[in-house]
C-alpha atoms as a PDB file:
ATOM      1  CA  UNK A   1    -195.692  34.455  51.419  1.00  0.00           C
ATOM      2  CA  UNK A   2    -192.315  32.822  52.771  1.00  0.00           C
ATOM      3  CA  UNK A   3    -192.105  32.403  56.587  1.00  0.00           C
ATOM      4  CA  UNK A   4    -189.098  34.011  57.474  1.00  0.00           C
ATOM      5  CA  UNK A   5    -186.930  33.720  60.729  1.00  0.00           C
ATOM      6  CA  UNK A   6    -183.601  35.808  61.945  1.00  0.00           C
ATOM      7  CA  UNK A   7    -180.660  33.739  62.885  1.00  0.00           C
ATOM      8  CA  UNK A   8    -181.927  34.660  66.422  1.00  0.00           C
ATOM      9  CA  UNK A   9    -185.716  33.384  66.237  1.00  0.00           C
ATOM     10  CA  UNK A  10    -184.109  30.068  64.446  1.00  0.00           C
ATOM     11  CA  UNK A  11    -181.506  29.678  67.351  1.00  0.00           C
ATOM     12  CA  UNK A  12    -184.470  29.463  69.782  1.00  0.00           C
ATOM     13  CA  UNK A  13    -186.903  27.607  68.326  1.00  0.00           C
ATOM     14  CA  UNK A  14    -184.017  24.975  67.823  1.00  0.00           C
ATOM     15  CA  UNK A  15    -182.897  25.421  71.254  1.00  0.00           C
ATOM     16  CA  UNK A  16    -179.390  26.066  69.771  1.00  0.00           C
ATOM     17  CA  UNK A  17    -177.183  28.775  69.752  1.00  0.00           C
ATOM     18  CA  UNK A  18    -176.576  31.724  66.982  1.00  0.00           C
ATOM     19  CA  UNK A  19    -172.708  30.574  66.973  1.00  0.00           C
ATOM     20  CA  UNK A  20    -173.655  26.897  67.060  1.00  0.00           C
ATOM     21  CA  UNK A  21    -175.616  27.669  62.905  1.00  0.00           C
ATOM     22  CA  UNK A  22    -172.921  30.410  62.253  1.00  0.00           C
ATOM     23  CA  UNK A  23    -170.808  27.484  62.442  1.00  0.00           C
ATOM     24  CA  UNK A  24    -172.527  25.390  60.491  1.00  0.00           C
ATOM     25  CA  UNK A  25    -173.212  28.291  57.369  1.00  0.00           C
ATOM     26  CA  UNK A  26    -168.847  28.337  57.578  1.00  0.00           C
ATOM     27  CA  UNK A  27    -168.706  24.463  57.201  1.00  0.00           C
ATOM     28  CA  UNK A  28    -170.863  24.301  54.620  1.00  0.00           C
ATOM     29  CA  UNK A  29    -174.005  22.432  56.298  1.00  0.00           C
ATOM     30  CA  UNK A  30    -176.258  25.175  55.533  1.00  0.00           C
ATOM     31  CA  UNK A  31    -177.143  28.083  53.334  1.00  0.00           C
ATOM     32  CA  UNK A  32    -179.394  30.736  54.721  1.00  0.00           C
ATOM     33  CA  UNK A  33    -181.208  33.077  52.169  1.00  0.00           C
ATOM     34  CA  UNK A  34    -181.227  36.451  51.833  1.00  0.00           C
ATOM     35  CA  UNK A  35    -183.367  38.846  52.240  1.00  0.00           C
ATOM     36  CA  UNK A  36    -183.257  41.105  48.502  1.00  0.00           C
ATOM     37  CA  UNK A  37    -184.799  44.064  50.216  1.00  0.00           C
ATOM     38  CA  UNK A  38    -182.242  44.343  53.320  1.00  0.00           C
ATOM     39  CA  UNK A  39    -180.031  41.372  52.650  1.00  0.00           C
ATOM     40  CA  UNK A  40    -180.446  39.986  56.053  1.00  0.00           C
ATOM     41  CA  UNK A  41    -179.751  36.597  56.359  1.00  0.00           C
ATOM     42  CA  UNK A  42    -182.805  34.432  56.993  1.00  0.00           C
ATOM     43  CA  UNK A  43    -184.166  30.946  57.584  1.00  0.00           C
ATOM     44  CA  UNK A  44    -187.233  29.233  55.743  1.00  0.00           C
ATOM     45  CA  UNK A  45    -188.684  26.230  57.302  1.00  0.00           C
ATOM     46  CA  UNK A  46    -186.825  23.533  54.814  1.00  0.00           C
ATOM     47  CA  UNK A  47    -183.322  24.830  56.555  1.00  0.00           C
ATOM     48  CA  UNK A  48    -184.992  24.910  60.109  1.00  0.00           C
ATOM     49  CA  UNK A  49    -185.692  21.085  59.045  1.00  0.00           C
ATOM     50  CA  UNK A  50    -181.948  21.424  58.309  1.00  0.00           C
ATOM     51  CA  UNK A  51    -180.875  22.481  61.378  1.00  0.00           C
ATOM     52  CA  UNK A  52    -182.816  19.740  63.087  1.00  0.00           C
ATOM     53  CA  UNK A  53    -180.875  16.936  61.744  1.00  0.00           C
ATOM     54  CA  UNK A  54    -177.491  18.880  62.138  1.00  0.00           C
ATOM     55  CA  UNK A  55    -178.507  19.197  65.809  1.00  0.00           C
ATOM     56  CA  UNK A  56    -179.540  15.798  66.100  1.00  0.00           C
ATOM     57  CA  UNK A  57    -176.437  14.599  65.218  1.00  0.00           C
ATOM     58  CA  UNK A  58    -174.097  17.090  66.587  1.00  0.00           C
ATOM     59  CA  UNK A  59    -175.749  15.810  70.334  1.00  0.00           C
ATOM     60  CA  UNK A  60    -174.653  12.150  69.219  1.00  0.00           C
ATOM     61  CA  UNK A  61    -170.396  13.761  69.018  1.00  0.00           C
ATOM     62  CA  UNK A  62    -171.100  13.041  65.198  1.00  0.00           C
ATOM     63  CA  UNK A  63    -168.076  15.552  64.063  1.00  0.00           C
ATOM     64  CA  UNK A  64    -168.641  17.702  61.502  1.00  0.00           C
ATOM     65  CA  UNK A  65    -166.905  15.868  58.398  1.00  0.00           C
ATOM     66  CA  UNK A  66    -168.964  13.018  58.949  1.00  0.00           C
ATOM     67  CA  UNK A  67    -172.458  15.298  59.650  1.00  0.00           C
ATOM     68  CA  UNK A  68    -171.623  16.587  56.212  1.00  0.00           C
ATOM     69  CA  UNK A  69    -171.408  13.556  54.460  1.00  0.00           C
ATOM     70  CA  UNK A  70    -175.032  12.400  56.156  1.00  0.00           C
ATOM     71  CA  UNK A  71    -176.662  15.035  55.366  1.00  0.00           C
ATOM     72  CA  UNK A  72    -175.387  14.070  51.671  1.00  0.00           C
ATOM     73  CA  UNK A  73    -176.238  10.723  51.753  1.00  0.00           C
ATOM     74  CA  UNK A  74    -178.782   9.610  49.224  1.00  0.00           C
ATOM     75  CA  UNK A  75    -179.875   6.231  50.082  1.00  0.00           C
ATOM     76  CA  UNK A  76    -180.307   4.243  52.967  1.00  0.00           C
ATOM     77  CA  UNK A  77    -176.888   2.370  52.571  1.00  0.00           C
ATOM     78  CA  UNK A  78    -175.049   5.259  52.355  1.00  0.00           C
ATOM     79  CA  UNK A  79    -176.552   6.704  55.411  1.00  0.00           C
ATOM     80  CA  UNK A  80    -176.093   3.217  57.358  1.00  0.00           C
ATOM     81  CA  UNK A  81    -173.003   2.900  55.910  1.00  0.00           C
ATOM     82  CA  UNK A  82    -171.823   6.305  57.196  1.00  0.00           C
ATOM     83  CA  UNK A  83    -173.598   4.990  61.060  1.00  0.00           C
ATOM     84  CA  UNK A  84    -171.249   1.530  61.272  1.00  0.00           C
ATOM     85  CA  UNK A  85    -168.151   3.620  60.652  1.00  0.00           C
ATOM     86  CA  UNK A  86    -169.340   5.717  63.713  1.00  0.00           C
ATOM     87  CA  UNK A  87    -170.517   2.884  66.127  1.00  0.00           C
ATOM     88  CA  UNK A  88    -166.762   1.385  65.448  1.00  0.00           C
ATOM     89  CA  UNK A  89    -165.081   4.665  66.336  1.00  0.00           C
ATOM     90  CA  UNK A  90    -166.937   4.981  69.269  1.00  0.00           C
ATOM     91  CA  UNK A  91    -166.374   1.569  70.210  1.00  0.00           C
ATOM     92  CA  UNK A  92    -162.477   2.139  69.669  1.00  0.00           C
ATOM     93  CA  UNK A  93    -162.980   5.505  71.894  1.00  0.00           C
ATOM     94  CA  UNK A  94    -164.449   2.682  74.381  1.00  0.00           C
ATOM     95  CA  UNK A  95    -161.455   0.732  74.373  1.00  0.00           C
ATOM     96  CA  UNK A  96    -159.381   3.817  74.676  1.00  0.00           C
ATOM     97  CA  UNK A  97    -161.162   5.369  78.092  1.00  0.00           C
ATOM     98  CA  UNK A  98    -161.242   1.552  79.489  1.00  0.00           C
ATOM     99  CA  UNK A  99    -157.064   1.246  79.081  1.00  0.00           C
ATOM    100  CA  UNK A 100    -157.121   4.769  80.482  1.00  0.00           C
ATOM    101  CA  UNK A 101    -159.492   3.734  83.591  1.00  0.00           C
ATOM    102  CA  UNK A 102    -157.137   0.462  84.002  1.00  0.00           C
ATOM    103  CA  UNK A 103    -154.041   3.014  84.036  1.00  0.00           C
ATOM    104  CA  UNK A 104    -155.245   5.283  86.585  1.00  0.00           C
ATOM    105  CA  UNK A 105    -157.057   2.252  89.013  1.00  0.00           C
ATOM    106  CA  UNK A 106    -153.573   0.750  88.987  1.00  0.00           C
ATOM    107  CA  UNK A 107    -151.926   4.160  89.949  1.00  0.00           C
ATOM    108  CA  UNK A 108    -154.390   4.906  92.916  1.00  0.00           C
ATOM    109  CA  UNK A 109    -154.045   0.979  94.085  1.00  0.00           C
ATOM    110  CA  UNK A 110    -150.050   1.413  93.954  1.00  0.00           C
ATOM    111  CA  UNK A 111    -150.371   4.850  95.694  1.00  0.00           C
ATOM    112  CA  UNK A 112    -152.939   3.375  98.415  1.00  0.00           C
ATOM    113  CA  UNK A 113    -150.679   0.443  99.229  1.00  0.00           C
ATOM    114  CA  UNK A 114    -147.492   3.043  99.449  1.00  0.00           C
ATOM    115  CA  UNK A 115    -149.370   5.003 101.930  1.00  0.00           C
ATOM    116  CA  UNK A 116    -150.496   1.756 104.036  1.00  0.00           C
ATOM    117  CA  UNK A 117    -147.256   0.270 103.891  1.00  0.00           C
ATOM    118  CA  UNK A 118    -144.543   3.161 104.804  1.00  0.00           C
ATOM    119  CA  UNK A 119    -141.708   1.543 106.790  1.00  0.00           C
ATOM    120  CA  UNK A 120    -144.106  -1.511 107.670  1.00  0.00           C
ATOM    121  CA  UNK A 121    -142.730  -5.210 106.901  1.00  0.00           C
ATOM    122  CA  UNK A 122    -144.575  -7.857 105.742  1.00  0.00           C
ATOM    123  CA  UNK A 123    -144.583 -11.113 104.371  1.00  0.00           C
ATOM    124  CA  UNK A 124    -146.178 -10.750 100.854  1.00  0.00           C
ATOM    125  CA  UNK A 125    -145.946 -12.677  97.188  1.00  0.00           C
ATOM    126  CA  UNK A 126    -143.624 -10.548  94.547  1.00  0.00           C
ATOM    127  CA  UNK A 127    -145.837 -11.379  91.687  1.00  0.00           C
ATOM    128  CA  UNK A 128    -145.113 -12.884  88.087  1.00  0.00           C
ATOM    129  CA  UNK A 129    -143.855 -10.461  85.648  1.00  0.00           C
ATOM    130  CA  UNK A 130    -142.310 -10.062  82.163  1.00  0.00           C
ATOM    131  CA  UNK A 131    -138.847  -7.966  81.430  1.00  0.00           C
ATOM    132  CA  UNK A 132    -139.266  -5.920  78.895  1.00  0.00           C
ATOM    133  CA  UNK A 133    -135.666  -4.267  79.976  1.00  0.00           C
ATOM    134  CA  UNK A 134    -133.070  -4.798  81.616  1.00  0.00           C
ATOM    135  CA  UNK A 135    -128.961  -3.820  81.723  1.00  0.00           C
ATOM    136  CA  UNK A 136    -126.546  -4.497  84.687  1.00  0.00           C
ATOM    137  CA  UNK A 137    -125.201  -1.624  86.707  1.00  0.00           C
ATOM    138  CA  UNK A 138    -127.488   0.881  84.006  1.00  0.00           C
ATOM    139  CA  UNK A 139    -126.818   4.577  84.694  1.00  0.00           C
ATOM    140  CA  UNK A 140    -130.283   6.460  85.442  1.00  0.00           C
ATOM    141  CA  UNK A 141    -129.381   9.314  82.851  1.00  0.00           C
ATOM    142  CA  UNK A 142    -132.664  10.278  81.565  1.00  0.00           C
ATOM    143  CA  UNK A 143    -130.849  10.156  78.316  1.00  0.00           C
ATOM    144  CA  UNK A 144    -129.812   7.199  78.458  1.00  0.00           C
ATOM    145  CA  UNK A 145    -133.552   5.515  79.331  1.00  0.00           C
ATOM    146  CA  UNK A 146    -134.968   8.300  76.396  1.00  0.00           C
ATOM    147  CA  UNK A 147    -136.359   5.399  74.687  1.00  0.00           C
ATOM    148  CA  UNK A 148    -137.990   3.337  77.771  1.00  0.00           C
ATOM    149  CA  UNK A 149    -139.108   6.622  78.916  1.00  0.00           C
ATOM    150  CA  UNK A 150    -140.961   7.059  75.561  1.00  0.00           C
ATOM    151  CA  UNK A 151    -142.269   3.567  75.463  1.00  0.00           C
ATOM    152  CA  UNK A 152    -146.275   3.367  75.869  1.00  0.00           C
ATOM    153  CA  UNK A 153    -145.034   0.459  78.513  1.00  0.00           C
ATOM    154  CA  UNK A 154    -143.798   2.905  80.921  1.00  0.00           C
ATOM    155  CA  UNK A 155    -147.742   3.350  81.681  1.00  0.00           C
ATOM    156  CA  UNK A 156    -148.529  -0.260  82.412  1.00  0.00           C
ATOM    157  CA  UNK A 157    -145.405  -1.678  84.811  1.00  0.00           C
ATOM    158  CA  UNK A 158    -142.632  -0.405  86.760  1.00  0.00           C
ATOM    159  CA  UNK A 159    -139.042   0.739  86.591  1.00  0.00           C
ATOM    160  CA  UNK A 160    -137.035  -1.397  89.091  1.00  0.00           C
ATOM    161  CA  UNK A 161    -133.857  -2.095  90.528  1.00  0.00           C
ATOM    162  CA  UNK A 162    -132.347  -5.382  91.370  1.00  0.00           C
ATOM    163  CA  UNK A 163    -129.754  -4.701  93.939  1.00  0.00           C
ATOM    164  CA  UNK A 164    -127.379  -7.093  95.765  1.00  0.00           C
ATOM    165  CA  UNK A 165    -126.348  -5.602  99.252  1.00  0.00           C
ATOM    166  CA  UNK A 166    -123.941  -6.966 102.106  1.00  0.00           C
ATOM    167  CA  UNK A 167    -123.372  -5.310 105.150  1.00  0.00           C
ATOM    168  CA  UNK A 168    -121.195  -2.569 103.112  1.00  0.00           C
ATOM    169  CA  UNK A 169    -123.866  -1.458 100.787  1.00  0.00           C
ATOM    170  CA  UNK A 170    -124.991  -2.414  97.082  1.00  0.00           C
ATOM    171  CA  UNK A 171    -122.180  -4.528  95.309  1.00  0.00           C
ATOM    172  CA  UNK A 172    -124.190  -4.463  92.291  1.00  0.00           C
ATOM    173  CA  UNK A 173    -127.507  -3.676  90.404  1.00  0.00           C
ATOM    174  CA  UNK A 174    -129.883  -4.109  87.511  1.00  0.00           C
ATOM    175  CA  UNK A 175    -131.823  -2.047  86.258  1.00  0.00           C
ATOM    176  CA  UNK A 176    -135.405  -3.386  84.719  1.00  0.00           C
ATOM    177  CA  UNK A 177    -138.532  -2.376  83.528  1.00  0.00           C
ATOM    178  CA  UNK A 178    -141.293  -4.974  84.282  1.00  0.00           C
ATOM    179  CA  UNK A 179    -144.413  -5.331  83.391  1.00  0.00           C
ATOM    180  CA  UNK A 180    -146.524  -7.941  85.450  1.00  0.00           C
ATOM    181  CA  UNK A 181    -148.973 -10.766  84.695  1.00  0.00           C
ATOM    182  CA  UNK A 182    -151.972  -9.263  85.625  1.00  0.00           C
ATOM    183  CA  UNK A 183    -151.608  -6.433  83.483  1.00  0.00           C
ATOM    184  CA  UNK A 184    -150.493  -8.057  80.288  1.00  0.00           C
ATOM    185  CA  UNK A 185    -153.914  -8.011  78.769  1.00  0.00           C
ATOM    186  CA  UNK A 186    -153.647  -4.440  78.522  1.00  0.00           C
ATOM    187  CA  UNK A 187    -150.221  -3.746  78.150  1.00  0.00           C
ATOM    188  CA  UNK A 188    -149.228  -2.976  74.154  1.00  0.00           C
ATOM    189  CA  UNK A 189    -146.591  -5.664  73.962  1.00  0.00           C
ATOM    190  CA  UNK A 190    -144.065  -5.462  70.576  1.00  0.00           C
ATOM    191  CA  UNK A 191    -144.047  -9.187  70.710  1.00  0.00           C
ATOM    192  CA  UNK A 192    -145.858 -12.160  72.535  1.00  0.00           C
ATOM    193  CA  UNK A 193    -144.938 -12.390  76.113  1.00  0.00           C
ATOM    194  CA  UNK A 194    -143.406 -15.631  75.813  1.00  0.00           C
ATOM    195  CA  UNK A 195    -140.703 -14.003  74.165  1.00  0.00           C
ATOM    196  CA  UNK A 196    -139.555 -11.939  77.268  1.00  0.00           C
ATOM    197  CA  UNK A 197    -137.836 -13.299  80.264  1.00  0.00           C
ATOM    198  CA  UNK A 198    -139.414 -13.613  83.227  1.00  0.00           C
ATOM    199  CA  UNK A 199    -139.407 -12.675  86.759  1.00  0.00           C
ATOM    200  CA  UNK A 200    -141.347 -15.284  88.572  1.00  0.00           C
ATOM    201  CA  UNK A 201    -143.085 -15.228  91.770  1.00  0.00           C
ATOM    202  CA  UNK A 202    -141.455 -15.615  94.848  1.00  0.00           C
ATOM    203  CA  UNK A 203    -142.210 -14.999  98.394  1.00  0.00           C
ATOM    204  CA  UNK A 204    -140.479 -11.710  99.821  1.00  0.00           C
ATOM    205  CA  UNK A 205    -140.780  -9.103 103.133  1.00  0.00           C
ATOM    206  CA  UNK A 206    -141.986  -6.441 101.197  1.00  0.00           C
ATOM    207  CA  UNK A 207    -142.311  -2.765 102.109  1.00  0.00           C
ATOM    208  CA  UNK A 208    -142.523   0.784 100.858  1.00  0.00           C
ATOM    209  CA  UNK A 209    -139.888   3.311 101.174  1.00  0.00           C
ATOM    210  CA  UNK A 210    -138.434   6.331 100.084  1.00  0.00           C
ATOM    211  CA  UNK A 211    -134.670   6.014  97.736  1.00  0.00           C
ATOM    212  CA  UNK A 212    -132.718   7.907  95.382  1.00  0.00           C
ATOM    213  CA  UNK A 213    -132.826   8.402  91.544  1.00  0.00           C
ATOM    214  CA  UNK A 214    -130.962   5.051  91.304  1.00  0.00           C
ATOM    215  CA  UNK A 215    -133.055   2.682  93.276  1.00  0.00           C
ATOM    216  CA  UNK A 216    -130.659   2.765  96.667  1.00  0.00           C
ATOM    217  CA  UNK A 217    -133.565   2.779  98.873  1.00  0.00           C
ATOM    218  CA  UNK A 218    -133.810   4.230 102.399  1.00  0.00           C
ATOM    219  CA  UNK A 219    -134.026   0.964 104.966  1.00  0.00           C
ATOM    220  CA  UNK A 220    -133.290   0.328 108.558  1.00  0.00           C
ATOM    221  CA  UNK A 221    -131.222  -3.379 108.199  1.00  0.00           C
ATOM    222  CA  UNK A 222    -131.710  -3.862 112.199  1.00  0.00           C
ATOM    223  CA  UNK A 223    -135.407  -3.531 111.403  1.00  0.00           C
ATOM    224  CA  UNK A 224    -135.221  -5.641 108.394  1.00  0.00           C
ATOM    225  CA  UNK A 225    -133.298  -8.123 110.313  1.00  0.00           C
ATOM    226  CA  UNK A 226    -135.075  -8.679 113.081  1.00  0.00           C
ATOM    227  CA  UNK A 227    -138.633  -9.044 110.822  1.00  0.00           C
ATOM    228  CA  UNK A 228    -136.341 -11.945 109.678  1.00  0.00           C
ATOM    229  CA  UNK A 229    -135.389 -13.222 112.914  1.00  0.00           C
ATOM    230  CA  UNK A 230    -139.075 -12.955 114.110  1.00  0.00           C
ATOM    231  CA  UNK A 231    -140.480 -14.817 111.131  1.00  0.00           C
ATOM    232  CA  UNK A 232    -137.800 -17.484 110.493  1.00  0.00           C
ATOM    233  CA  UNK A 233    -136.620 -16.541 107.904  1.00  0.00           C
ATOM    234  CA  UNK A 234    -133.615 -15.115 105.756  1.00  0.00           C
ATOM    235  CA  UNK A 235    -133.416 -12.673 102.948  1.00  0.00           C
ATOM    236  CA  UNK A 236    -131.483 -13.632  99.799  1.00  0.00           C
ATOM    237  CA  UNK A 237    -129.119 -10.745  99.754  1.00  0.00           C
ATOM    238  CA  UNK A 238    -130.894  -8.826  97.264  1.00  0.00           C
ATOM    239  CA  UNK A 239    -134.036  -6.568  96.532  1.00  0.00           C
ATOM    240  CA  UNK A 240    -135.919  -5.443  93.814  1.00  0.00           C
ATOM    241  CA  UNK A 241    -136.925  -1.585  94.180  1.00  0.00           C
ATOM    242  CA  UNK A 242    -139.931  -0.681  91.781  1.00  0.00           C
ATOM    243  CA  UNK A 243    -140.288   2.835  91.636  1.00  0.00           C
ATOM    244  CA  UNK A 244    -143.573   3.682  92.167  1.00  0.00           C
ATOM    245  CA  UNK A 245    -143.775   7.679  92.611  1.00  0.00           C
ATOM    246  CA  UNK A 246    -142.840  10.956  93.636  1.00  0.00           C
ATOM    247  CA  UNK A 247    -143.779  14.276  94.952  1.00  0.00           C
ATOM    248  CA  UNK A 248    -142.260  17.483  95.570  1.00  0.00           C
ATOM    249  CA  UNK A 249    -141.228  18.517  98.870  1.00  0.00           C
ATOM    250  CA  UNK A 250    -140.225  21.755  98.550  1.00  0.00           C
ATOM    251  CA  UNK A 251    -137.111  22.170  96.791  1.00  0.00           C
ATOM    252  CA  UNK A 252    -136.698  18.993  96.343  1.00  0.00           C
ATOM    253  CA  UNK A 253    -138.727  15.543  94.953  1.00  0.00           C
ATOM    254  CA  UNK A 254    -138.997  12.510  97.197  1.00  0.00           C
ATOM    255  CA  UNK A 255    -139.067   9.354  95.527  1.00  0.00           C
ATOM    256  CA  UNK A 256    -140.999   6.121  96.398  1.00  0.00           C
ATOM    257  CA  UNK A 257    -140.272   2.885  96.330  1.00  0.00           C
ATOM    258  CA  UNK A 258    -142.261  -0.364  96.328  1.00  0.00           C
ATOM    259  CA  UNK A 259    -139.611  -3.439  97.704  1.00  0.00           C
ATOM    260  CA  UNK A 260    -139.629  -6.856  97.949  1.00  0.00           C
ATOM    261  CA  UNK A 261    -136.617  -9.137  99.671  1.00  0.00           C
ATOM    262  CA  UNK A 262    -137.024 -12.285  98.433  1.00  0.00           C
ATOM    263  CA  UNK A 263    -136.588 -14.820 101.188  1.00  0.00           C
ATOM    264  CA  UNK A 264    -135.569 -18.238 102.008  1.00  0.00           C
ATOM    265  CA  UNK A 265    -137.063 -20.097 105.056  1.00  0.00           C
END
């Protein structure tokens, strides 16, 4: 006489659930019999068998296409075969959650040095970077910057403003999206980066500050002044305001910026 199991008894001898092999009848992994006196739906031990595998590979994230195709795999090849597809996926997933990690540990260190470095001048290193952008006196439309605002780069740099000042305001401004050196490994450049200009390194007073849309930043020149006086040494006439983030604030959304004044001494 056949052993016979329900859907139910199956489901917990597997440790699975009844929707878990429902699934699998409607994908085609399995077949249960029926029963020709009350045409109940049952389970012999070859399918529990079955099940086993399906399970088995189901707890490895083996998807259901690909379960299907090893449990119709023949020969050894096939089966092997089917296994170095899904160790390169996986290592591709790898790859993706690292760039993913890298994205948010650069977000947390920008917002961590924002917070530690509100209004606070220092004497810091702007460091190397590549411009993948930039346009003199650029309007901040979002419509105009659709397709920088698209661009898988916008992840992996910074949207900044090079502004010259004088004692009446900005006289003029560029606006550029940079990516820098230390996170070109990671960044999905269209080209090599020796094909994009650079910004090289220079030593600046660098703080963090709130600004407008446009990268005008808020900043007390006295302040800024005397950090010059007291340090002997004199800003260049220009800044570079890399937006960094924002929040809301009731009604309205405070932006912050990350500035350097390069310097001569």
């Amino acid at each position: 006489m056949d052993i016979k199991f329900s859907i139910s008894q199956t489901a917990k001898i597997l440790g699975i659930t009844t929707d878990a092999i429902r699934l699998y009848e409607k994908e085609g992994l399995i077949h249960p019999k029926r029963d020709e006196q009350n045409n109940y739906r049952y389970y012999d031990w070859e399918q529990i068998r079955l099940l086993m595998f399906i399970a088995f590979y189901r707890k490895l994230n083996v998807s259901i296409p690909e379960t299907k195709r090893l449990l119709t795999s023949s020969t050894f090849d096939d089966i092997s075969n089917t296994f170095d597809i899904l160790i390169e996926h996986n290592r591709r997933q790898i790859a993706q959650i690292q760039t993913r990690i890298e994205r948010l540990a650069y977000f947390s260190n920008t917002l961590k040095e924002l917070s530690g470095n509100m209004g606070i001048f220092s004497l810091d290193i702007m460091p190397r970077g590549y411009k993948m952008f930039e346009r003199v006196n650029a309007d901040t439309e979002y419509k105009k910057m659709k397709k920088l605002l698209s661009s898988p780069l916008l992840s992996f740099g910074n949207i900044g403003y090079m502004n010259y000042f004088n004692e009446h305001g900005t006289t003029q401004r560029y606006l550029s999206y940079i990516i820098w050196e230390d996170l070109i490994n990671v960044a999905p450049l269209e080209k090599p980066a020796s094909e994009y200009p650079v910004l090289e390194s220079c030593k600046c007073i660098c703080t963090s500050t709130t600004g407008s849309g446009n990268g005008i930043i808020d900043i007390d020149m006295k302040k800024l002044n005397d950090f010059c006086n007291a340090n002997n040494c004199e800003h260049r006439g220009y800044y570079y305001a890399f937006y960094a983030y924002s929040i809301p604030d009731g009604d309205r959304i405070v932006d912050y910026y990350k500035v350097y004044f390069p310097i001569k001494m």
